[in-house]
Protein backbone atom coordinates (compact mmCIF):
# COMPACT_ATOMS: atom_id res chain seq x y z
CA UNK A 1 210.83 18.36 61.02
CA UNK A 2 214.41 18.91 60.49
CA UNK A 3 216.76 16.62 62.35
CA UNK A 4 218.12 20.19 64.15
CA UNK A 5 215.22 20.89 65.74
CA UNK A 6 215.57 19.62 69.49
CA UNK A 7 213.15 18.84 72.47
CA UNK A 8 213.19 21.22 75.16
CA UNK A 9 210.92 23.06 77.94
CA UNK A 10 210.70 26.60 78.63
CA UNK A 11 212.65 26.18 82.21
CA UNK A 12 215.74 25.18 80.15
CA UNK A 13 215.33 28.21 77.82
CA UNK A 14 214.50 30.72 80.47
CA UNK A 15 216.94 33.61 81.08
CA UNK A 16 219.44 32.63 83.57
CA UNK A 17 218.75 35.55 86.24
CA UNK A 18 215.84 35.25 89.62
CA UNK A 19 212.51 36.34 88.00
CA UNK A 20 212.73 35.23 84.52
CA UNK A 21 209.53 33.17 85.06
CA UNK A 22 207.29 34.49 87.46
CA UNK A 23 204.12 35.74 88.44
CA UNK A 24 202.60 39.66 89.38
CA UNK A 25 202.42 40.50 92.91
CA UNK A 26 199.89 39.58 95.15
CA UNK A 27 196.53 41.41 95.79
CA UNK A 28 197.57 43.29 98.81
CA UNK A 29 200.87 44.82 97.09
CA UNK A 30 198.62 45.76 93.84
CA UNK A 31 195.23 47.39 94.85
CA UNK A 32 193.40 50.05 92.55
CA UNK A 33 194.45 52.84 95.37
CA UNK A 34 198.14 52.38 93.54
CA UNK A 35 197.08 53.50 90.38
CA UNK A 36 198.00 56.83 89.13
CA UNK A 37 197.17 59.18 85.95
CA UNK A 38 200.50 58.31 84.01
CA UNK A 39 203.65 56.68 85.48
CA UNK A 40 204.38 52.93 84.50
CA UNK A 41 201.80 51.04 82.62
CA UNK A 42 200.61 48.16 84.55
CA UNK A 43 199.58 45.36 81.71
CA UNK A 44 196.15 43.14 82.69
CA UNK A 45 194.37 40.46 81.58
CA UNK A 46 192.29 42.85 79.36
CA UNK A 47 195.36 44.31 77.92
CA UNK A 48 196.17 41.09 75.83
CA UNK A 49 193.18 40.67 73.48
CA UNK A 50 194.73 38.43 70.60
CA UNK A 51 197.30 41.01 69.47
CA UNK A 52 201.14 41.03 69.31
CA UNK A 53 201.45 43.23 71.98
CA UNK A 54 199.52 44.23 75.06
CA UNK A 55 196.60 46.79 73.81
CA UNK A 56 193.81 49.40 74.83
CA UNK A 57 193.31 51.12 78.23
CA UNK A 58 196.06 51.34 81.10
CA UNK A 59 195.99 52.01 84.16
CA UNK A 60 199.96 53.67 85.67
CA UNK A 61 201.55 53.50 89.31
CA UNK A 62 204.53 55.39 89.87
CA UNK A 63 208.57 55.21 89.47
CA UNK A 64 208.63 54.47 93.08
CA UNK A 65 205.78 51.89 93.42
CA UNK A 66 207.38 50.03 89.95
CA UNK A 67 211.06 49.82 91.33
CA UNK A 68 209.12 48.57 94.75
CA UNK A 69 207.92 45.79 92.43
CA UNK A 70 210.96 44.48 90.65
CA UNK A 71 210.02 41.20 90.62
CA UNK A 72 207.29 42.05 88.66
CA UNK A 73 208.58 44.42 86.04
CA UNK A 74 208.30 43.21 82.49
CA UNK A 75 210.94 45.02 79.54
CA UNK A 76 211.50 44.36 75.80
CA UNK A 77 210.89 40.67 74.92
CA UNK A 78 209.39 39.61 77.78
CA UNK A 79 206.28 37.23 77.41
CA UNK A 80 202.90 37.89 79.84
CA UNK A 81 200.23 35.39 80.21
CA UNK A 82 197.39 35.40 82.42
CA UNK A 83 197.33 32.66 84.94
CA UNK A 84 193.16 33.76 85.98
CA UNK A 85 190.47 34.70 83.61
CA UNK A 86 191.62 34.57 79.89
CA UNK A 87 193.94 31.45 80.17
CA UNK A 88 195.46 31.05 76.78
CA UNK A 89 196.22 34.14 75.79
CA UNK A 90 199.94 35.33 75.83
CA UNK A 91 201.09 39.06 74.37
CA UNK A 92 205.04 39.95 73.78
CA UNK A 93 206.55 43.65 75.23
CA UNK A 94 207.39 45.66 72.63
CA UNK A 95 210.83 47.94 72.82
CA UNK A 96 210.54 50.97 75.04
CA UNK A 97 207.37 48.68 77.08
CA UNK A 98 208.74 48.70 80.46
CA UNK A 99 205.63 47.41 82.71
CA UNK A 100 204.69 45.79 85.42
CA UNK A 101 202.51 43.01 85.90
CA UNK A 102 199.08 42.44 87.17
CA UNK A 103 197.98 39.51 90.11
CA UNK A 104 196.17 37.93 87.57
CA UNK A 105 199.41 37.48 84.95
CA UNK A 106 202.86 35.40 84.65
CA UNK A 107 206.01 36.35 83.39
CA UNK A 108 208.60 35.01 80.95
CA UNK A 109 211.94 36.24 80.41
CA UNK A 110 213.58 33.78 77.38
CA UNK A 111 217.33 33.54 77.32
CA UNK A 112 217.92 35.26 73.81
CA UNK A 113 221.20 32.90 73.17
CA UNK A 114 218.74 30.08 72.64
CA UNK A 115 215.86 31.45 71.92
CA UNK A 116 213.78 34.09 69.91
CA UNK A 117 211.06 35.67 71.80
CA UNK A 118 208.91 36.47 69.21
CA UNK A 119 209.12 32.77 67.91
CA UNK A 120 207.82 32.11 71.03
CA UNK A 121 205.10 34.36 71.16
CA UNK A 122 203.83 32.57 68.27
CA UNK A 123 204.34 28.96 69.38
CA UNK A 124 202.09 30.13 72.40
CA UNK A 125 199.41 31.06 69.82
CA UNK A 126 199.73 27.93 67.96
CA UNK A 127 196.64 25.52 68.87
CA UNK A 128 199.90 23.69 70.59
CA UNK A 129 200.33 26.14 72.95
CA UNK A 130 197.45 27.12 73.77
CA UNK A 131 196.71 23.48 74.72
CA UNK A 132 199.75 23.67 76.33
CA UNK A 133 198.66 26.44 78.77
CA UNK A 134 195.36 25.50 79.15
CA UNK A 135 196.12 21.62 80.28
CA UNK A 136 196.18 22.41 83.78
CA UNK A 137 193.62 25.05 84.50
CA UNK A 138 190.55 24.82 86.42
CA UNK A 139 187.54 25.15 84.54
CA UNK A 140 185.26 25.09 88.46
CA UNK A 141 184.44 29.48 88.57
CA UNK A 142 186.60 32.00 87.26
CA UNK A 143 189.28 29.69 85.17
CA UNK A 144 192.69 29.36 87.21
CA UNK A 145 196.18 27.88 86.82
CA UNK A 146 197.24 26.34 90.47
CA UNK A 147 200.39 26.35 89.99
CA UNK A 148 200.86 28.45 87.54
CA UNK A 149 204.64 28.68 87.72
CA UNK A 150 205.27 25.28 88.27
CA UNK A 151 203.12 24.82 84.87
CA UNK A 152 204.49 27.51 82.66
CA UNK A 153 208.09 25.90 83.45
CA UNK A 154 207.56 22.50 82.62
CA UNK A 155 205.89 23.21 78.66
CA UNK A 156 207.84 21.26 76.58
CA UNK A 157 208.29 22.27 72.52
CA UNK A 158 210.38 21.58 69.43
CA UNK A 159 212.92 24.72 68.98
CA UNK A 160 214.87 24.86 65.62
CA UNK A 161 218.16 26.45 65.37
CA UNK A 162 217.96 30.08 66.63
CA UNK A 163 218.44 31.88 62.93
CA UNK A 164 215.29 29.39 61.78
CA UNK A 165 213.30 30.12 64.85
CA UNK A 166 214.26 34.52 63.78
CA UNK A 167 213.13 33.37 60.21
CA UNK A 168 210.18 31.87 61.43
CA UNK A 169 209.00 35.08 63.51
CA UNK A 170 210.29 37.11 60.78
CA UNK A 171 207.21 35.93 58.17
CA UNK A 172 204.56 35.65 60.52
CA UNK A 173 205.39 38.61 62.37
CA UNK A 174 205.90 40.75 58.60
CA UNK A 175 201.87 39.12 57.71
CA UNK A 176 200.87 40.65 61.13
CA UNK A 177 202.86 44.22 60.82
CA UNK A 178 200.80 44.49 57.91
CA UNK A 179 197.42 43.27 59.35
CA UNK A 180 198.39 46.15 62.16
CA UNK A 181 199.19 48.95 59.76
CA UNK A 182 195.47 48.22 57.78
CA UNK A 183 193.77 48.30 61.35
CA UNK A 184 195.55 51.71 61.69
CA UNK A 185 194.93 52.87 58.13
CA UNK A 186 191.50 52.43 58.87
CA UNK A 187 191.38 54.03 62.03
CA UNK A 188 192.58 57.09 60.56
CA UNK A 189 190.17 56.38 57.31
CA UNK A 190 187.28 56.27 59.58
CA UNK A 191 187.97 59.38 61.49
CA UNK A 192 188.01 61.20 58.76
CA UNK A 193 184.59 60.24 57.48
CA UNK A 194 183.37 60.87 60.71
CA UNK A 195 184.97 64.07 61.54
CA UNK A 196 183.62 65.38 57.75
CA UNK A 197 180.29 64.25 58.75
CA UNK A 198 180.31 66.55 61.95
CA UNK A 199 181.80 69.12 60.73
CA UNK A 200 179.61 69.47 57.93
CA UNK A 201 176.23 68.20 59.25
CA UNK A 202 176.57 68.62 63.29
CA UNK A 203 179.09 71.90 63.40
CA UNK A 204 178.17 73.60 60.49
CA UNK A 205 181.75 75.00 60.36
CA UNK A 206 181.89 75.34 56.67
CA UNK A 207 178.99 77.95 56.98
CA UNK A 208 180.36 79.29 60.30
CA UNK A 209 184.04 79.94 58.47
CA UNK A 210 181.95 81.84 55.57
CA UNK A 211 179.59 83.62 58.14
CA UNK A 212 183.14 85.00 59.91
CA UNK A 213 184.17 85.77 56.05
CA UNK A 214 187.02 83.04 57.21
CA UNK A 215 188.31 80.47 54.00
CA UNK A 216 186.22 76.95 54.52
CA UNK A 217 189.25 75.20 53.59
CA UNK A 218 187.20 73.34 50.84
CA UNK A 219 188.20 73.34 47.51
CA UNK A 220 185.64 76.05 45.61
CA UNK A 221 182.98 73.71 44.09
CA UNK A 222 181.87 72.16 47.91
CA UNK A 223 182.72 75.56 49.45
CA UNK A 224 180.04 77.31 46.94
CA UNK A 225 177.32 74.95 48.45
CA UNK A 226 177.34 76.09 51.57
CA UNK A 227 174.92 79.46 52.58
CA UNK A 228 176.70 82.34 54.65
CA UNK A 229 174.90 82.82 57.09
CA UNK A 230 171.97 80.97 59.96
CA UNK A 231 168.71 80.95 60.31
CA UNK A 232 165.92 80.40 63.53
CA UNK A 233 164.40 76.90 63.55
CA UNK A 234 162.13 74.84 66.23
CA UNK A 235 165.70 73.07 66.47
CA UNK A 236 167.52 76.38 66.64
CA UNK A 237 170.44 78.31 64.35
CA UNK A 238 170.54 75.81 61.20
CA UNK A 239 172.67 77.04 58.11
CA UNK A 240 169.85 79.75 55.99
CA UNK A 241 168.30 77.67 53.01
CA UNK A 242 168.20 74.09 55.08
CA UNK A 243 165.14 72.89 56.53
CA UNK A 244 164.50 71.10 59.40
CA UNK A 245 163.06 67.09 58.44
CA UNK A 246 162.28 63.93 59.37
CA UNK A 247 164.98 61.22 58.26
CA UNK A 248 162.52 59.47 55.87
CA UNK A 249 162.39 62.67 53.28
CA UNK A 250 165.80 61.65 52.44
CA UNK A 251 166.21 57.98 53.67
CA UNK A 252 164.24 54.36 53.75
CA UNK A 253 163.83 52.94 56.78
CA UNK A 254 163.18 49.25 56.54
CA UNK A 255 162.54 49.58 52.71
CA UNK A 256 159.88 46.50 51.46
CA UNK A 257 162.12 44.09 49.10
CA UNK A 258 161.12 40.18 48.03
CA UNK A 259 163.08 37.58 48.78
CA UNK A 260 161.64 33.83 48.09
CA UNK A 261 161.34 31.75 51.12
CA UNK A 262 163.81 28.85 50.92
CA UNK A 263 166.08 30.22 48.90
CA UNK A 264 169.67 30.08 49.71
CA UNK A 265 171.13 33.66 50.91
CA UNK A 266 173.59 35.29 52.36
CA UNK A 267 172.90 35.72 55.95
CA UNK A 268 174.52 37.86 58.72
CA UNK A 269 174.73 37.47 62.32
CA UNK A 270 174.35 40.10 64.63
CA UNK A 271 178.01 39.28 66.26
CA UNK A 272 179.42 39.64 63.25
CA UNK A 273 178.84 43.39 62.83
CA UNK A 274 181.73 45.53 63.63
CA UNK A 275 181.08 48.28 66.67
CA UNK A 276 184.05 50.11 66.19
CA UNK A 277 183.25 51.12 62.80
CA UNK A 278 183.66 49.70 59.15
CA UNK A 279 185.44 46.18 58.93
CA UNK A 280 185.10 42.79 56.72
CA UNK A 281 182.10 41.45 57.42
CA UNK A 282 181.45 37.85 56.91
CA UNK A 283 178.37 36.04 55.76
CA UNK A 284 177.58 32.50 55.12
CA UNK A 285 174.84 30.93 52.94
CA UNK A 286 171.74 30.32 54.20
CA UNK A 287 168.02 29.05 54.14
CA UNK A 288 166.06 32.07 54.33
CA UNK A 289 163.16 32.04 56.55
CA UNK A 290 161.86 36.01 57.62
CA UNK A 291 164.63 39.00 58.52
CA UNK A 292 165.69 42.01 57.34
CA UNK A 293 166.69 42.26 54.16
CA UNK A 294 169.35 44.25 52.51
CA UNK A 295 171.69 45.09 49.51
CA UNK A 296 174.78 46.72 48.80
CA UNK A 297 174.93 50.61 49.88
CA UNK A 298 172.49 49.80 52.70
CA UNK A 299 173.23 50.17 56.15
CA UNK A 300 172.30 48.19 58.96
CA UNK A 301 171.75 49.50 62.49
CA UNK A 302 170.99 47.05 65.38
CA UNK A 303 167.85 47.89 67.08
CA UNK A 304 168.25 46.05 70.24
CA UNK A 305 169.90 46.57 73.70
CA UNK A 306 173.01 46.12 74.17
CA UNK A 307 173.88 45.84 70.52
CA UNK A 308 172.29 49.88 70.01
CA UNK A 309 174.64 51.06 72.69
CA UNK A 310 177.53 49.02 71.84
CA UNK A 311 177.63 50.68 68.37
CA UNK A 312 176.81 47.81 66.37
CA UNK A 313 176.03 49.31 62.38
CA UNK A 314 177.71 47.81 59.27
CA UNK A 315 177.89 49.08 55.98
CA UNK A 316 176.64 46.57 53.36
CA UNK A 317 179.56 46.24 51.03
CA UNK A 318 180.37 42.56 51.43
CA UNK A 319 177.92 41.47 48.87
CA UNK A 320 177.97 40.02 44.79
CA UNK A 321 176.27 42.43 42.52
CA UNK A 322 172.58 42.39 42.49
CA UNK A 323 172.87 39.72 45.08
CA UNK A 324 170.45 40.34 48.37
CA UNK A 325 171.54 39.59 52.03
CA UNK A 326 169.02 39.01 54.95
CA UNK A 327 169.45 38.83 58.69
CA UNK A 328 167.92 39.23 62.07
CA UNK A 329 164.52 41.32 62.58
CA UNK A 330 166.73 43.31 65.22
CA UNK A 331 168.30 44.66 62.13
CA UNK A 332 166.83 48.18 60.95
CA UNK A 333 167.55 48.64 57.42
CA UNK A 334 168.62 52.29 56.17
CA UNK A 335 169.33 53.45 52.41
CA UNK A 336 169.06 56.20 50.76
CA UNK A 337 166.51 57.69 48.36
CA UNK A 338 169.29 58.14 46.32
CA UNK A 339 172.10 55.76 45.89
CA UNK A 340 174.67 58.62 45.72
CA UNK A 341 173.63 59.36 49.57
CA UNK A 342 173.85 55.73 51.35
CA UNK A 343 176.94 56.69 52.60
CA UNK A 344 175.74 59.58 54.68
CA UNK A 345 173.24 57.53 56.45
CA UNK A 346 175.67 55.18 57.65
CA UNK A 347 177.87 57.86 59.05
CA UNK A 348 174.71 59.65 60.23
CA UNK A 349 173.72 56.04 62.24
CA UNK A 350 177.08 56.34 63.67
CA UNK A 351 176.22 59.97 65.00
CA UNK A 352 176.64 60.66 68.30
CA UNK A 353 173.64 63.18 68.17
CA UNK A 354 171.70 60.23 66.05
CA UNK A 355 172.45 57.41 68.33
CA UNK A 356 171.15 59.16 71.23
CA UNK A 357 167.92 60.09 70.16
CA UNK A 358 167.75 56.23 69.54
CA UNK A 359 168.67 55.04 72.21
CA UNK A 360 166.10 57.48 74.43
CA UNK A 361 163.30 56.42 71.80
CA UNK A 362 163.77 52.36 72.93
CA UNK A 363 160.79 50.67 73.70
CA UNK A 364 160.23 47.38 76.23
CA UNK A 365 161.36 45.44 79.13
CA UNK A 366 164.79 46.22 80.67
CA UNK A 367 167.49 44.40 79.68
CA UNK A 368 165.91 43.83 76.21
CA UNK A 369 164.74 47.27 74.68
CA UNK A 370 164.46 47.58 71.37
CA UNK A 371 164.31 51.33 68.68
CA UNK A 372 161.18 51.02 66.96
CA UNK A 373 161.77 51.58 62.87
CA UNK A 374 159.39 54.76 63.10
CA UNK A 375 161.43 56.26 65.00
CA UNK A 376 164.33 55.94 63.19
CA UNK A 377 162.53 57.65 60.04
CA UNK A 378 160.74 60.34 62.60
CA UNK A 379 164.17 61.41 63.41
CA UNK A 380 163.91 65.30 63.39
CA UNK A 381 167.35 66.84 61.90
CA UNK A 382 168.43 69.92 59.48
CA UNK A 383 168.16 68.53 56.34
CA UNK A 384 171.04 69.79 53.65
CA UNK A 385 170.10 70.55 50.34
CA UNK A 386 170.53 67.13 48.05
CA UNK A 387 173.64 68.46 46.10
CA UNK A 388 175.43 68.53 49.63
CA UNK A 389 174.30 64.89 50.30
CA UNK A 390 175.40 63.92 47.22
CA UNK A 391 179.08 65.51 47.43
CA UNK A 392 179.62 64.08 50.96
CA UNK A 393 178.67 60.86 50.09
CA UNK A 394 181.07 61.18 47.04
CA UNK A 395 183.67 61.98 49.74
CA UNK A 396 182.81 59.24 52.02
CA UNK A 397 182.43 56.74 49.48
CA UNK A 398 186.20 57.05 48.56
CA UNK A 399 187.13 56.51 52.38
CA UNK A 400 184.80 53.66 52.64
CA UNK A 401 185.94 52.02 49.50
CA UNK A 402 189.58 51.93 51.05
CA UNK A 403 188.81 50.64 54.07
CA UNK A 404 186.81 48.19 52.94
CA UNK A 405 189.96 47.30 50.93
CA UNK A 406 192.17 47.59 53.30
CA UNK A 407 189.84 45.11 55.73
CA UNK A 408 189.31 42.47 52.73
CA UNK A 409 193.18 42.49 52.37
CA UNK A 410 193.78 42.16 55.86
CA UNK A 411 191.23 39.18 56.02
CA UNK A 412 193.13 37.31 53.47
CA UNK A 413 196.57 37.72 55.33
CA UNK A 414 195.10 36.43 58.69
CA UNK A 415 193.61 33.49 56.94
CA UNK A 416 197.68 33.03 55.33
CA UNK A 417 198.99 33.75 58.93
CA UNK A 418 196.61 31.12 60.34
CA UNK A 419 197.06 28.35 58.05
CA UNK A 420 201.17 28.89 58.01
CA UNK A 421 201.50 29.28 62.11
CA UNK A 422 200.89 25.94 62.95
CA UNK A 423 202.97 24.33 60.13
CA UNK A 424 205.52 26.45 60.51
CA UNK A 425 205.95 25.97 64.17
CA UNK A 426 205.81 22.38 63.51
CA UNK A 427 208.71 22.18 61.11
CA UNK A 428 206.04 21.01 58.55
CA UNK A 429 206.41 23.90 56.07
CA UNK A 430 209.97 25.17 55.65
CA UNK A 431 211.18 28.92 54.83
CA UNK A 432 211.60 29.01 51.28
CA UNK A 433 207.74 27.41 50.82
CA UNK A 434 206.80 30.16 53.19
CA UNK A 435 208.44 33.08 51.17
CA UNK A 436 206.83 31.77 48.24
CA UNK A 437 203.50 32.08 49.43
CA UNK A 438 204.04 35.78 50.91
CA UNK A 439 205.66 36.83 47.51
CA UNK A 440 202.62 35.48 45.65
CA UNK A 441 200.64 37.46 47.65
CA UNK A 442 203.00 40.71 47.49
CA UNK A 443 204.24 40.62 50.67
């Protein structure tokens, strides 16, 4: 650590102005009555999962009830931490994030003469910090600070010099920008599949556009497979020249496959399947006993309550070439006939209309109801001709090649963020040996 770097607390490099470290208003000043459909976002403890900023669903109160609140307003480069419930996490407001605090979260407003905010943000993720905010909470019932104020104030750190601190926030924020924009990419990457997978297999619009002699918007080839017009079914109007079929004419359900007992494999754990759609996955080698077992192309669909209704369904994409993966019985296993068409049973698993036939087929005591495998293959749908299977999963195998790209890459930069926060925050690695390593990874 360089002899510039000096000993302080985060009283001494709060902003000098009343309510630069402080907490959200009580219960009685905050109740859910206050909320509103839009106004000011109030952030929560559930708003600060692990990002950079605070995240995901917001509730509002108005103009009136904010300004009411002053104390409790948070702006640009503010830090919030809760004092109840998730101790240890912290979140930074981004520019335009005017907000007001929760009960459950603390406030603080650094002075930016001394200080860079988002340096700080990441000294509060360091395993230092989060010791640091942790060391006085009770761990008796919901987790508490008592003093939460009192605490938060007296955190002592090592602060370099305030361009070194910018430099600092500058890589690992630049590593997490990126991590952000992949999540995004593959937001959008994943909508698409699925929206091509309704519209083609659930809608029916590009028969519907050609029915109304309307353009598909296809490109000729994929338009040309689709018939103009509808025919009666026992599951109603489904495009003329489709039948209506159970899942296992075109997929294998739980497909029989050898693996030798002993043998070291790759195994996956149920919590480590995405439910928000396709991510890196990882897996770790192990024994093998009994479970499902699956290869590359497959997909696997969690059988069991609450895992079914939580979404839980990964794409098997994660392993070596001819290598074979195994996991939990509460696994079902789905591939296609054809290899061309794996990718349209994963998106088909990820169906609304598929997941809730599933979900009213479960089977056993509340609480732990599992999908029995037959009826997964007894689904009943309209089953497309095979060259429209094929072409989709074509289509979807392009998307799901990027993501999965995207998610690998993003993997690799957390594990680079993660082993250069610490050090960096410690003065152990300096800024040119951190450059180094982001331009060797072409950052």
């Amino acid at each position: 650590m360089s002899s510039e770097w000096r000993r302080t607390t985060i009283e001494e490099i709060a902003a000098d102005e009343s309510s630069s470290i402080s907490i959200g208003p009580f219960g009685s000043r905050m109740k859910s009555d206050c909320y509103v459909d839009s106004g000011v976002p109030v952030v929560r403890g559930n708003n600060i999962s692990g990002g950079k900023y605070p995240e995901g669903h917001f509730v509002f109160v108005t103009e009136e009830k904010a300004s009411e609140l002053k104390s409790s307003q948070v702006r640009y480069g503010d830090l919030v931490f809760p004092h109840r419930g998730a101790i240890g996490k912290v979140a930074l407001i981004p520019e335009n994030g005017r907000m007001i605090l929760s009960s459950s979260l603390m406030k603080l407003t650094p002075s930016r003469e001394k200080c860079c905010p988002a340096f700080l943000l990441y000294f509060f993720r360091s395993r230092e910090g989060v010791q640091e905010l942790l060391k006085n909470a009770s761990t008796v019932g919901t987790p508490g600070i008592g003093q939460p104020l009192t605490s938060l104030k007296q955190i002592s750190l090592d602060l370099p010099p305030l361009g070194e601190q910018k430099a600092i926030a500058h890589i690992l924020g630049t590593l997490d920008d990126k991590i952000e924009l992949n999540r995004k990419t593959n937001e959008t990457l994943e909508a698409m599949a699925k929206a091509l997978f309704k519209s083609w297999f659930v809608d029916f619009d590009p028969v519907r556009a050609k029915a109304d002699g309307r353009p598909t918007g296809l490109p000729d080839e994929i338009s040309d497979l689709f018939p103009d017009s509808f025919e009666d079914s026992e599951l109603g109007e489904i495009p003329s020249g489709w039948k209506t079929g159970r899942l296992e004419e075109i997929l294998e359900v739980d497909p029989p496959r050898q693996l030798r007992r002993g043998s070291i494999s790759p195994y996956l754990e149920m919590k480590g399947v995405p439910t928000s759609g396709h991510s890196a996955v990882d897996v770790i080698g192990r024994e093998f006993s009994s479970g499902s077992k699956f290869r590359n192309g497959d997909t696997l669909l969690a059988r069991i309550t609450p895992c079914l209704e939580n979404g839980k369904t990964a794409f098997v994409d994660f392993l070596k070439d001819g290598e074979m993966g195994w996991g939990s019985t509460e696994f079902i296993v789905m591939c296609g006939r054809r290899q061309e068409i794996n990718p349209f049973a994963y998106y088909l698993a990820r169906s609304e209309v598929f997941r809730n036939n599933a979900i009213q087929n479960m089977v056993g005591s509340s609480g732990r109801q599992r999908v029995p495998s037959d009826a997964v293959s007894g689904f009943t749908f309209p089953l497309p001709p095979e060259e429209i299977l094929v072409k989709f999963g074509l289509l979807a195998t392009d998307l799901l090649c990027r993501i999965s790209a995207n998610a690998e890459e993003s993997s690799i930069l957390s594990k680079i963020r993660d082993t250069l926060l610490p050090k960096l925050i410690s003065g152990e690695i300096r800024i040119p040996d951190a450059e180094k390593m982001l331009e060797e990874v072409g950052i």
